[in-house]
N, C-alpha and C. Protein backbone atom coordinates (compact mmCIF):
# COMPACT_ATOMS: atom_id res chain seq x y z
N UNK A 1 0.85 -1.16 0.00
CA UNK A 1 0.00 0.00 0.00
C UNK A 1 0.90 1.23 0.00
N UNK A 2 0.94 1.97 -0.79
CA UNK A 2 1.62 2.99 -1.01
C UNK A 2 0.95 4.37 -0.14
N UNK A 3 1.96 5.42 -0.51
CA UNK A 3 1.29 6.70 0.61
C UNK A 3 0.26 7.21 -0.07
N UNK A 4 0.38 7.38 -1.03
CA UNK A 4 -1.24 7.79 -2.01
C UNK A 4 -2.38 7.06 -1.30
N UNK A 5 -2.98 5.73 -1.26
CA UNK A 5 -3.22 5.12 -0.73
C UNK A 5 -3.61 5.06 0.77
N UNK A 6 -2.42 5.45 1.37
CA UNK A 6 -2.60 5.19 3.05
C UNK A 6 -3.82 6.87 2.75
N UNK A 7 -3.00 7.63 2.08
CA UNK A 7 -3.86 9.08 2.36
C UNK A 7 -5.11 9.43 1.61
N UNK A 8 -4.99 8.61 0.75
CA UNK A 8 -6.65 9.44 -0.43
C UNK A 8 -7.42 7.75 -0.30
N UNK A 9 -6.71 6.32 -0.23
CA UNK A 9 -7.61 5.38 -0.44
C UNK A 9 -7.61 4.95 -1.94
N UNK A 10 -7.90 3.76 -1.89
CA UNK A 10 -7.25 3.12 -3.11
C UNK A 10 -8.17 3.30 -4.50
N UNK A 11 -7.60 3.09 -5.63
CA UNK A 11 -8.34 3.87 -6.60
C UNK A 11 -8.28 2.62 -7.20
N UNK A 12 -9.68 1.55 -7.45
CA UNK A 12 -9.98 0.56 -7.69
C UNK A 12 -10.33 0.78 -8.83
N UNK A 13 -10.05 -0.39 -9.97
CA UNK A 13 -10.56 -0.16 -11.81
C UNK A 13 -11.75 -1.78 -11.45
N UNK A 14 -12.21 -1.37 -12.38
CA UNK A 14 -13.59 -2.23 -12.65
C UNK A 14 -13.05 -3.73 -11.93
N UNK A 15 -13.52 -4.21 -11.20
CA UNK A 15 -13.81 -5.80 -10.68
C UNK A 15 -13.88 -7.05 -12.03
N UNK A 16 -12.88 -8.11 -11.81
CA UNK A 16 -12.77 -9.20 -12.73
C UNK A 16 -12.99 -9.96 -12.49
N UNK A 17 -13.66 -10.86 -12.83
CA UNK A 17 -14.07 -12.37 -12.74
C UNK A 17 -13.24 -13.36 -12.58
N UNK A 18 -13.10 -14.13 -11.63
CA UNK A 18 -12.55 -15.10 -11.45
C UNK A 18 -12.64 -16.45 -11.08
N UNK A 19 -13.10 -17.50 -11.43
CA UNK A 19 -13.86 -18.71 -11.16
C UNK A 19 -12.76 -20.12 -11.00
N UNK A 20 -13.16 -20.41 -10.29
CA UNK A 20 -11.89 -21.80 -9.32
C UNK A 20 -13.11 -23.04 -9.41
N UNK A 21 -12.38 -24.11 -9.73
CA UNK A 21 -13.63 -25.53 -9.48
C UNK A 21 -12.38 -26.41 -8.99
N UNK A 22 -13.18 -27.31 -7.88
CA UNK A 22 -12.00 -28.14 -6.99
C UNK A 22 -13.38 -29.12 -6.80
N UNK A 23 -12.61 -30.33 -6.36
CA UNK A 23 -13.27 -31.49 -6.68
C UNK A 23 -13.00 -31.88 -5.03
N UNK A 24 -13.95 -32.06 -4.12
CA UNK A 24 -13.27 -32.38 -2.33
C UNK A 24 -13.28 -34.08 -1.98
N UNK A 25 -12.53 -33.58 -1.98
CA UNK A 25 -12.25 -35.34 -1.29
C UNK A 25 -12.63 -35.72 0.43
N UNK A 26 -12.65 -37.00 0.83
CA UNK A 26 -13.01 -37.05 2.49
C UNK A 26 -11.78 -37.03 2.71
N UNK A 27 -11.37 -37.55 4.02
CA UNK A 27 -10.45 -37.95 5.12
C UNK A 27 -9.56 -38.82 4.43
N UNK A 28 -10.18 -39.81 4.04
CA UNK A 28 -9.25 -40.94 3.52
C UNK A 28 -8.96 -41.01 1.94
N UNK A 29 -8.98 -39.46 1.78
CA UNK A 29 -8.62 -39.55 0.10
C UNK A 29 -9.51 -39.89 -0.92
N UNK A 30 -10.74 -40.53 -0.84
CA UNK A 30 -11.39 -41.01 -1.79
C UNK A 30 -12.32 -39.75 -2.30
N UNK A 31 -12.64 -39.69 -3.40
CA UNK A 31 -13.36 -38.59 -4.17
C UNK A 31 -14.81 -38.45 -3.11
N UNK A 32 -15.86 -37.70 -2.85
CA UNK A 32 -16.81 -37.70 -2.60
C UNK A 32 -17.35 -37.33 -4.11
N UNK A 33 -16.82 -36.75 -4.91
CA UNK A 33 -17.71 -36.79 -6.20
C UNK A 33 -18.63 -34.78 -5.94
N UNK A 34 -17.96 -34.29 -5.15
CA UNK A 34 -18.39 -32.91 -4.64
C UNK A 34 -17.63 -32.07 -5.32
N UNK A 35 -18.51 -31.11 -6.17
CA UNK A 35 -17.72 -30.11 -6.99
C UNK A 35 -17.93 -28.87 -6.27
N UNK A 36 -17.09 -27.95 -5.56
CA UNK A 36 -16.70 -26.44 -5.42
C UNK A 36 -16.25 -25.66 -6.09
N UNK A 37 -17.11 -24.39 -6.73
CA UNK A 37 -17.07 -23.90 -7.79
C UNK A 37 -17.15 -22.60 -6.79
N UNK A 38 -16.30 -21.56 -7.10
CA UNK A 38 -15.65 -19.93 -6.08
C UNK A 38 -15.85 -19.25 -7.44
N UNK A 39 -16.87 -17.96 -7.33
CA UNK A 39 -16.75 -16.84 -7.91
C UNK A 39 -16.41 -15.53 -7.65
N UNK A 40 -15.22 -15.26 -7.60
CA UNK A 40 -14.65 -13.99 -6.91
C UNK A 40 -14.69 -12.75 -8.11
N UNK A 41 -15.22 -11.58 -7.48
CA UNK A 41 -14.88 -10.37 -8.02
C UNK A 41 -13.99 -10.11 -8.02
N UNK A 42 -12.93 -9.48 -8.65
CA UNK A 42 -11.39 -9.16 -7.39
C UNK A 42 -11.28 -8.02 -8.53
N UNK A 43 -10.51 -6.72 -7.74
CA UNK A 43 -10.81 -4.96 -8.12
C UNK A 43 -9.29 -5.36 -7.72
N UNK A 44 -8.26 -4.65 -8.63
CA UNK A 44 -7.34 -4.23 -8.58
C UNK A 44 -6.71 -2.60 -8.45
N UNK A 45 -6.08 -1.64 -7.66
CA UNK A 45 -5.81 -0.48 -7.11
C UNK A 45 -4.85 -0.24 -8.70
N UNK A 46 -5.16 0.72 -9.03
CA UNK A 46 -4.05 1.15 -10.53
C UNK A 46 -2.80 2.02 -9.75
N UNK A 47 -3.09 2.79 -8.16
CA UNK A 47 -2.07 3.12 -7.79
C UNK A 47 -0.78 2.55 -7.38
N UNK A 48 -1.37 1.16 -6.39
CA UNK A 48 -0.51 0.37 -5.83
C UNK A 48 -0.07 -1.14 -6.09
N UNK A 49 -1.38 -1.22 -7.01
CA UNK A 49 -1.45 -2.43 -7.58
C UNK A 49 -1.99 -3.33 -6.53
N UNK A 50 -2.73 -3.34 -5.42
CA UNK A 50 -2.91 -4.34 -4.56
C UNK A 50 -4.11 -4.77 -4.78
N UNK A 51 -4.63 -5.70 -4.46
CA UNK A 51 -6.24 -6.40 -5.08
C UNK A 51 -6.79 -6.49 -3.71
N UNK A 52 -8.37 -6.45 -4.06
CA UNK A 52 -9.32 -6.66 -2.83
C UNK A 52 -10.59 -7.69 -3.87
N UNK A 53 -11.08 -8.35 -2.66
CA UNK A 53 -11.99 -9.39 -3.12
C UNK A 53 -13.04 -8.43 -3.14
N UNK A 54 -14.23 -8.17 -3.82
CA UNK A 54 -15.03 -7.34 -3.85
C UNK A 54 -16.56 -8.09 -3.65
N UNK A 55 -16.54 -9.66 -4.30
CA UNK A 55 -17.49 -10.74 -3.82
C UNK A 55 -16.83 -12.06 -4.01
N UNK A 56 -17.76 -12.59 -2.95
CA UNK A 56 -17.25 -14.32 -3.21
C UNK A 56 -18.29 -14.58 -3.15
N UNK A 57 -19.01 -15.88 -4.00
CA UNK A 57 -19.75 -16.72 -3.97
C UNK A 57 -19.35 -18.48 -4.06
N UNK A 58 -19.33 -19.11 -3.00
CA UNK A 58 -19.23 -20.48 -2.95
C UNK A 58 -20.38 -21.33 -3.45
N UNK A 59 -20.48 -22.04 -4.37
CA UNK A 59 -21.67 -23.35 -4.44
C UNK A 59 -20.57 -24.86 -4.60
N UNK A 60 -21.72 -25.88 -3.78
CA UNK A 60 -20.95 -26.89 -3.38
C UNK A 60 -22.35 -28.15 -4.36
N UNK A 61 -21.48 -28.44 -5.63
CA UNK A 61 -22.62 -29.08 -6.29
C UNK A 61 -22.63 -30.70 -5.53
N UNK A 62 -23.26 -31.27 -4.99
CA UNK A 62 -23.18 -33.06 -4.57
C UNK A 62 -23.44 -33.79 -5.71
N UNK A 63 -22.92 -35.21 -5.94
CA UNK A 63 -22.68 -35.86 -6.94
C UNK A 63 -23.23 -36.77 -6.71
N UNK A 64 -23.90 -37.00 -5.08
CA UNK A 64 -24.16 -38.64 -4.73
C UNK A 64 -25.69 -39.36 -5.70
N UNK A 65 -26.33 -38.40 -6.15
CA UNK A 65 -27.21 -39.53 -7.28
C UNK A 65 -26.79 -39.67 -8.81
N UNK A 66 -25.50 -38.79 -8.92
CA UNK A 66 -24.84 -39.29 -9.89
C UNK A 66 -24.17 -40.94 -9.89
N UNK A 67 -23.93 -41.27 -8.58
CA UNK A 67 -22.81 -42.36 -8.75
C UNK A 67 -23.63 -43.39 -8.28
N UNK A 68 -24.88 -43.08 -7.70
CA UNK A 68 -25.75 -44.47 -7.42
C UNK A 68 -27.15 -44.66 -8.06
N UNK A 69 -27.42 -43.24 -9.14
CA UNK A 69 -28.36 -44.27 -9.40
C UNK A 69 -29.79 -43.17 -9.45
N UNK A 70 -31.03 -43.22 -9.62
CA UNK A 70 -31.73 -43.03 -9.24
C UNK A 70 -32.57 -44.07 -8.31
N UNK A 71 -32.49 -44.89 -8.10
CA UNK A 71 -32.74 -46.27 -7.29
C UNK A 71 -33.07 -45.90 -5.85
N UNK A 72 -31.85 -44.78 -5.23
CA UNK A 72 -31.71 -44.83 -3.92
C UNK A 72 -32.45 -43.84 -3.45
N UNK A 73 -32.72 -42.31 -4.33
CA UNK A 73 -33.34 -41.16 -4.29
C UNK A 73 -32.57 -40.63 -2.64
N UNK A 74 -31.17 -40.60 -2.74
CA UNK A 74 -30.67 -39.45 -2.07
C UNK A 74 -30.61 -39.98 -0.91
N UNK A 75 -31.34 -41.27 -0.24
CA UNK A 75 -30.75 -41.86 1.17
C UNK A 75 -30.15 -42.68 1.43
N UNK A 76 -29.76 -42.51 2.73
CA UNK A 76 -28.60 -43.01 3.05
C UNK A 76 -28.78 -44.39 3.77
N UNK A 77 -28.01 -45.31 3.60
CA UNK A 77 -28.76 -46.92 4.32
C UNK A 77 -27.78 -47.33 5.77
C-alpha cells in the first residue's frame, strides 16, 4: 500500500471475474464426487497495484445420485 493510498484510499478499476472448481475429497482420500465452484470479483488499485476481493460466492454441487443411481433417491442406508 503505497502513501497515495494510506492518504486518499485506493483507486480501484472495474472488478474481474474469477472462477476456481476443486473437486473435495473425504479424510481418507477417496473422491466424494463434490464439486466447489468460487466466484470472486477481485478490483485491482491502478495506484498500488494491490487487489481486494469485492465478492465471493461459494456453491458446493453433490454428486451422490450421480454415482448411485436413481434407485436410492438421495438416502442413506
Amino acid at each position: 500500500m503505497g502513501l497515495p493510498c494510506t492518504l486518499f484510499g485506493r483507486d480501484l478499476a472495474d472488478p474481474e471475474i474469477r472462477r476456481d472448481v476443486d473437486r473435495r475429497e473425504n479424510a481418507m482420500g477417496v473422491a466424494k464426487n463434490e464439486l466447489v465452484a468460487v466466484r470472486r470479483e477481485v478490483a485491482t488499485c491502478s495506484r498500488c497495484g494491490a487487489t481486494e476481493i469485492v465478492s465471493e460466492h461459494t456453491e458446493v454441487n453433490g454428486g451422490h445420485r450421480r454415482t448411485c443411481g436413481t434407485k436410492c433417491l438421495g438416502r442413506r442406508r
